[in-house]
N, C-alpha and C. Protein backbone atom coordinates (compact mmCIF):
# COMPACT_ATOMS: atom_id res chain seq x y z
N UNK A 1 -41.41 117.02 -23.74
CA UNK A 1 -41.56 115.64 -23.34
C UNK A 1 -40.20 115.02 -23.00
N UNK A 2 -39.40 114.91 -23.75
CA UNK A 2 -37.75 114.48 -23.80
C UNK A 2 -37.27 115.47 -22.37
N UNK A 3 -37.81 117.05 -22.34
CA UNK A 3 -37.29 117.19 -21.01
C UNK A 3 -37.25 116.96 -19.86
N UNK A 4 -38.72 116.20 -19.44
CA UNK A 4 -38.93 115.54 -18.22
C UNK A 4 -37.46 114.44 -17.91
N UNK A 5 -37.35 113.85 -18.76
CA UNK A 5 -36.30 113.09 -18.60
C UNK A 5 -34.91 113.06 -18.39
N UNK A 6 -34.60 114.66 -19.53
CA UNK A 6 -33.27 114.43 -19.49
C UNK A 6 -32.53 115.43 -18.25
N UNK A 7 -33.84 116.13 -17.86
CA UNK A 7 -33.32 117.11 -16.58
C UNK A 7 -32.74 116.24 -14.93
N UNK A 8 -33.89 115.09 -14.85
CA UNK A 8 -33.74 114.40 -13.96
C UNK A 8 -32.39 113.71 -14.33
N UNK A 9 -31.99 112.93 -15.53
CA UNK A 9 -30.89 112.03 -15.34
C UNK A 9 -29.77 113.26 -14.77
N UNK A 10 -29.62 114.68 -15.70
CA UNK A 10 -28.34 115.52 -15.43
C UNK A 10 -28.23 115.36 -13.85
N UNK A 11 -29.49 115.88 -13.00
CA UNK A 11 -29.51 116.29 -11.80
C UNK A 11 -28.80 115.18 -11.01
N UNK A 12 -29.27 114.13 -11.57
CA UNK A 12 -28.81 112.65 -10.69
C UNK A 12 -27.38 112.51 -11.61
N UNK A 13 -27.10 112.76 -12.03
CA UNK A 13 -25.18 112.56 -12.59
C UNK A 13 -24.24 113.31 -11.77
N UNK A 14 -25.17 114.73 -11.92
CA UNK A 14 -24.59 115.58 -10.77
C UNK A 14 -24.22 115.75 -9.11
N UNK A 15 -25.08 114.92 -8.98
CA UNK A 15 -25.52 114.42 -7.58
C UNK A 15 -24.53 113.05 -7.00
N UNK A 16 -24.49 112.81 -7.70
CA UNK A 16 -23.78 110.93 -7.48
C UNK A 16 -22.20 111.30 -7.13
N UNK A 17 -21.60 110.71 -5.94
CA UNK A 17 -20.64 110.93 -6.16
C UNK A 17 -19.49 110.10 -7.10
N UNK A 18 -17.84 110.65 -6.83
CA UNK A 18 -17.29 110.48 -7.94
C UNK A 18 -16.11 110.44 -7.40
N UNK A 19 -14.96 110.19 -8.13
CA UNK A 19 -13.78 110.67 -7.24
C UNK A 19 -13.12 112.26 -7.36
N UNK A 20 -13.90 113.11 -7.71
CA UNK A 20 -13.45 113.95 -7.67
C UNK A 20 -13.75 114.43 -5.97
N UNK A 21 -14.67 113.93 -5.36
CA UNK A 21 -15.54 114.14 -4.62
C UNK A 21 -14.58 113.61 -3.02
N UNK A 22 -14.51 112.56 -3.53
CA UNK A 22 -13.53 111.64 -2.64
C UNK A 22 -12.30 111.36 -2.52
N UNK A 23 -11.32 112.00 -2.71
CA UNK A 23 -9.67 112.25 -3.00
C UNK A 23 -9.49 110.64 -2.28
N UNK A 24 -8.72 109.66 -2.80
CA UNK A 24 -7.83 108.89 -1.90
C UNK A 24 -6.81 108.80 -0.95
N UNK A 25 -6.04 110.17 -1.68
CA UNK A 25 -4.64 110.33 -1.37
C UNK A 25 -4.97 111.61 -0.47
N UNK A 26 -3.89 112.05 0.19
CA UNK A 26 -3.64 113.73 0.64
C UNK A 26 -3.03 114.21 -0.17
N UNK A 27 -3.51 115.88 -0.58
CA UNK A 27 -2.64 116.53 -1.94
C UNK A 27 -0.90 116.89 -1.08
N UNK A 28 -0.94 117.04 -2.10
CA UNK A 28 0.84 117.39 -1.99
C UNK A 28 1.31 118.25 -1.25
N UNK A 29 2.09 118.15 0.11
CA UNK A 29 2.35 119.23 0.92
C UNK A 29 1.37 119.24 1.77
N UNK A 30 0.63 118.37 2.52
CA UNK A 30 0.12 118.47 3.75
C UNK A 30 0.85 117.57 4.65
N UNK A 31 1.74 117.52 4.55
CA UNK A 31 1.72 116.10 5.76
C UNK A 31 2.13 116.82 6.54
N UNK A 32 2.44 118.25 6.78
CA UNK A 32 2.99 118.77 8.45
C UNK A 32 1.25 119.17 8.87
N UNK A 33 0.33 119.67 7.77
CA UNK A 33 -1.08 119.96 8.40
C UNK A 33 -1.98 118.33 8.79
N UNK A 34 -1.41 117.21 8.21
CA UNK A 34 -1.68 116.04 8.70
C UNK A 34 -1.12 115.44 9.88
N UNK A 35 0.20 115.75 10.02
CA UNK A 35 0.93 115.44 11.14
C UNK A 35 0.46 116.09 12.68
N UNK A 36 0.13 117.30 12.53
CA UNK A 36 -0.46 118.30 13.31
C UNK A 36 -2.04 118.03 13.67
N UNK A 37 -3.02 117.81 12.65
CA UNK A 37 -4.10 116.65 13.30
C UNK A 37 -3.93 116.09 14.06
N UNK A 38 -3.49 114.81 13.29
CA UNK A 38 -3.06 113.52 14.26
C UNK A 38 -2.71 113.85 15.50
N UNK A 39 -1.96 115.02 15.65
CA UNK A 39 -1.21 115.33 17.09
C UNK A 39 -2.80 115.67 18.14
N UNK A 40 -3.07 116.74 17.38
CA UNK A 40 -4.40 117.57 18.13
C UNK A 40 -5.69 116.55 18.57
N UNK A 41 -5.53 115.43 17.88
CA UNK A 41 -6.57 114.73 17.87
C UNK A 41 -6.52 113.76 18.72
N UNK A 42 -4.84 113.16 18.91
CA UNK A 42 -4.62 112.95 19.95
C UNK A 42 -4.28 113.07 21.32
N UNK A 43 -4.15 114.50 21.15
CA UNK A 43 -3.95 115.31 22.98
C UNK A 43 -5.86 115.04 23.32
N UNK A 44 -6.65 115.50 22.40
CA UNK A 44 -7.95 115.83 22.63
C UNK A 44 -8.57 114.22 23.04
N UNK A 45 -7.86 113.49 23.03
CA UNK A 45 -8.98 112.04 22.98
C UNK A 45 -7.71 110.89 24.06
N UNK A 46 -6.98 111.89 24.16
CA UNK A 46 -5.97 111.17 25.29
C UNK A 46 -6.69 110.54 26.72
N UNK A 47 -5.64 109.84 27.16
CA UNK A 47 -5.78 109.51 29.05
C UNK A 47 -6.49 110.81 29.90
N UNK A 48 -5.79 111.89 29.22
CA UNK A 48 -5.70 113.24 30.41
C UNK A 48 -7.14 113.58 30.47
N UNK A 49 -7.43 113.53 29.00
CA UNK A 49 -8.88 114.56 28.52
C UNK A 49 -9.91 113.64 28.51
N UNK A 50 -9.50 111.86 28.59
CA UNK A 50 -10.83 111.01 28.91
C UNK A 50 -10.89 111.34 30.57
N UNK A 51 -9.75 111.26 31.38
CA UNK A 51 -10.63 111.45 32.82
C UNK A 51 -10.89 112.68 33.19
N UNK A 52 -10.39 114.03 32.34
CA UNK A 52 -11.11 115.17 32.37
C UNK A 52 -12.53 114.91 32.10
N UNK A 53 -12.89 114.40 31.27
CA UNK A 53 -14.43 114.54 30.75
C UNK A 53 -15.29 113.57 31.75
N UNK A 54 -14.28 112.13 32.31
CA UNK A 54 -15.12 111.20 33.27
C UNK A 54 -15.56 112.35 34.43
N UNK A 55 -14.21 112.90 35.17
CA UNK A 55 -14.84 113.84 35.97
C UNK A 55 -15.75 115.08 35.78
N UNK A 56 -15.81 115.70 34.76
CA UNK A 56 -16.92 116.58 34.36
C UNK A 56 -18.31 115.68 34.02
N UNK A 57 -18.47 114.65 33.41
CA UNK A 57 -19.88 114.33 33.28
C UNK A 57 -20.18 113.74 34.75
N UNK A 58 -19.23 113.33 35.92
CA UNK A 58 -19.97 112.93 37.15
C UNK A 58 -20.21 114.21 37.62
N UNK A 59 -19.22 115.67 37.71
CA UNK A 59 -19.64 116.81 38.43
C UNK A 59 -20.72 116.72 37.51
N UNK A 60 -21.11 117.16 36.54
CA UNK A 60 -22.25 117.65 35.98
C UNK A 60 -23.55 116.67 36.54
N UNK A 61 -23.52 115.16 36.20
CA UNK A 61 -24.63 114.76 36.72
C UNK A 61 -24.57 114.80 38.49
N UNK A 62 -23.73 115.05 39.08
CA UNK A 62 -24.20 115.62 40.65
C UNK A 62 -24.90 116.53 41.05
N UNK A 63 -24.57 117.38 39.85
CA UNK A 63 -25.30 118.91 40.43
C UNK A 63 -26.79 119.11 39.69
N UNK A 64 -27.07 117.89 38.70
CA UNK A 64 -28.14 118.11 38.02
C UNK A 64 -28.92 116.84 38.91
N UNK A 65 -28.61 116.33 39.77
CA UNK A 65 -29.18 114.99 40.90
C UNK A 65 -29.48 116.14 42.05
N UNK A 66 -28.40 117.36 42.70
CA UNK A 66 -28.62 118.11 43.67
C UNK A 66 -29.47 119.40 43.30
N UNK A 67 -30.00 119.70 42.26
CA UNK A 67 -30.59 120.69 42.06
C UNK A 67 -29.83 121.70 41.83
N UNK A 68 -28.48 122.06 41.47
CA UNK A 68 -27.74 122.75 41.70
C UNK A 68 -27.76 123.39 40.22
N UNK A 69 -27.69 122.63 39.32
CA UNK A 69 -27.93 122.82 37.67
C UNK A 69 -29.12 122.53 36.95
N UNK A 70 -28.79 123.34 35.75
CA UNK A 70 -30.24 123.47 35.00
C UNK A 70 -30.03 121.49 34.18
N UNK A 71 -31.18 121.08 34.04
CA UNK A 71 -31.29 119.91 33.62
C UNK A 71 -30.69 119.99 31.69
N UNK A 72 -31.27 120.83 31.15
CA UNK A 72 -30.90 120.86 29.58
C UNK A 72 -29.39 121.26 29.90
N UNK A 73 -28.89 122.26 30.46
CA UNK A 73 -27.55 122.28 30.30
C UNK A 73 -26.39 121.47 30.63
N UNK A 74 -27.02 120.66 32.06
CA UNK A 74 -26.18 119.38 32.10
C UNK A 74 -26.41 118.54 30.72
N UNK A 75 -27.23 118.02 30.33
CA UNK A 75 -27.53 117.56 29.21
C UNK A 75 -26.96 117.47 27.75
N UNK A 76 -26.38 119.00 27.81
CA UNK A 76 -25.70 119.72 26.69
C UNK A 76 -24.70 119.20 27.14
N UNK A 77 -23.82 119.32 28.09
CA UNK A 77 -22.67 119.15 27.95
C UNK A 77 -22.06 117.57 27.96
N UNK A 78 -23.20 116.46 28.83
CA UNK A 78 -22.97 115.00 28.48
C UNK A 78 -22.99 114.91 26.90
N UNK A 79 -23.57 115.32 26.23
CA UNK A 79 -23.93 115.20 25.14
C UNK A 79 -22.78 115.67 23.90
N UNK A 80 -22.25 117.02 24.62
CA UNK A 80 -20.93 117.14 23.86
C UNK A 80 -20.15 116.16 24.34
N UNK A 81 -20.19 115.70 25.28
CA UNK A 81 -18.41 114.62 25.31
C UNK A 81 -19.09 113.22 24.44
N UNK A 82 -20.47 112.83 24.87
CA UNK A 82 -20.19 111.79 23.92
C UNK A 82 -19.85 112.31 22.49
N UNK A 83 -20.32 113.28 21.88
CA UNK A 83 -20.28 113.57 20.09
C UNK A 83 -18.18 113.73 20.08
N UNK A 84 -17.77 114.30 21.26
CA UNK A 84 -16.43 114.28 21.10
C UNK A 84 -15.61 113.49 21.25
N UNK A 85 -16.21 112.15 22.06
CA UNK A 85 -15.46 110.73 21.69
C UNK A 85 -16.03 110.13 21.07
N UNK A 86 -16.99 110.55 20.41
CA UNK A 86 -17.93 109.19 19.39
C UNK A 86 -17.82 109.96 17.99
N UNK A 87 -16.65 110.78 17.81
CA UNK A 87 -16.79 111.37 16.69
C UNK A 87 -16.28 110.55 15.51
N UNK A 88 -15.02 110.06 16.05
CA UNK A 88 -14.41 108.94 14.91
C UNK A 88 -15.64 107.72 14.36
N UNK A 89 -16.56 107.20 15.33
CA UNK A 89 -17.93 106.41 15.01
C UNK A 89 -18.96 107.14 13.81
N UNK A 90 -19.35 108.69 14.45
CA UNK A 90 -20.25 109.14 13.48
C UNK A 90 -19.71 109.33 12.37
N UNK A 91 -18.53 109.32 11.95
CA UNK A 91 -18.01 109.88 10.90
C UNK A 91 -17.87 108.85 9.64
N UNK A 92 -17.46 107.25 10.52
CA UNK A 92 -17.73 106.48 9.95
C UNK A 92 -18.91 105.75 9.47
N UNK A 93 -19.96 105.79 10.62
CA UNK A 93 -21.18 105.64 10.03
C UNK A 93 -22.20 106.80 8.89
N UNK A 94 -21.26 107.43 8.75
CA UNK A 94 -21.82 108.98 7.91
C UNK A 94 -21.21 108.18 6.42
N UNK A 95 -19.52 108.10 6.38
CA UNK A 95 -19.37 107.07 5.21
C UNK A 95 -19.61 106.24 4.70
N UNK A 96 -20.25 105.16 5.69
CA UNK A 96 -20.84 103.95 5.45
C UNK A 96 -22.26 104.37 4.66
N UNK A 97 -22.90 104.60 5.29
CA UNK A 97 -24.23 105.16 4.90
C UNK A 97 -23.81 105.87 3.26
N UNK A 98 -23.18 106.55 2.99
CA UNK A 98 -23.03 107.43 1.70
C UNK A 98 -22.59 106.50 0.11
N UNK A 99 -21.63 105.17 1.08
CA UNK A 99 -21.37 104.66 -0.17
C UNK A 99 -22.05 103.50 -0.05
């Protein structure tokens, strides 16, 4: 009887997060693997690679308007550039949502 109960609270203690879960800080000795992000994250979301991607989602929707491409695969790939500039968004609405 007592176990119905006390299995569920463990499971849900276990479950909940904590700060072990959620570090505030960066541990000690990353800041050249932090520095190096930041870098990568910003070549990838730069001037160069937003009008790379403007011009790939117009080639792509041209050739999926001319028959030239398969419809799901144009699709796929609009779909990756938004998740690759809307990544900083989902990530935050993924946190929001959690706490």
């Amino acid at each position: 009887m007592i176990r119905k109960f006390i299995v569920p609270a463990a499971l849900a203690a276990l479950l909940t997060p904590s700060a072990a879960f959620a570090q505030a800080a960066d541990p000690a000795g990353s800041g050249p693997i932090v520095a190096a992000l930041g870098w990568l994250q910003g070549t990838l979301l730069g001037n160069v690679a937003t009008a790379v991607a403007v011009m790939a989602v117009a080639a792509v929707g041209f050739m999926m308007l001319t028959g030239r491409l398969n419809w799901r695969f144009g699709a796929t790939v609009i779909i990756g550039v938004f998740i690759l500039f809307g990544a900083a968004s989902i990530v935050a609405g993924i946190q929001g949502a959690a706490s």
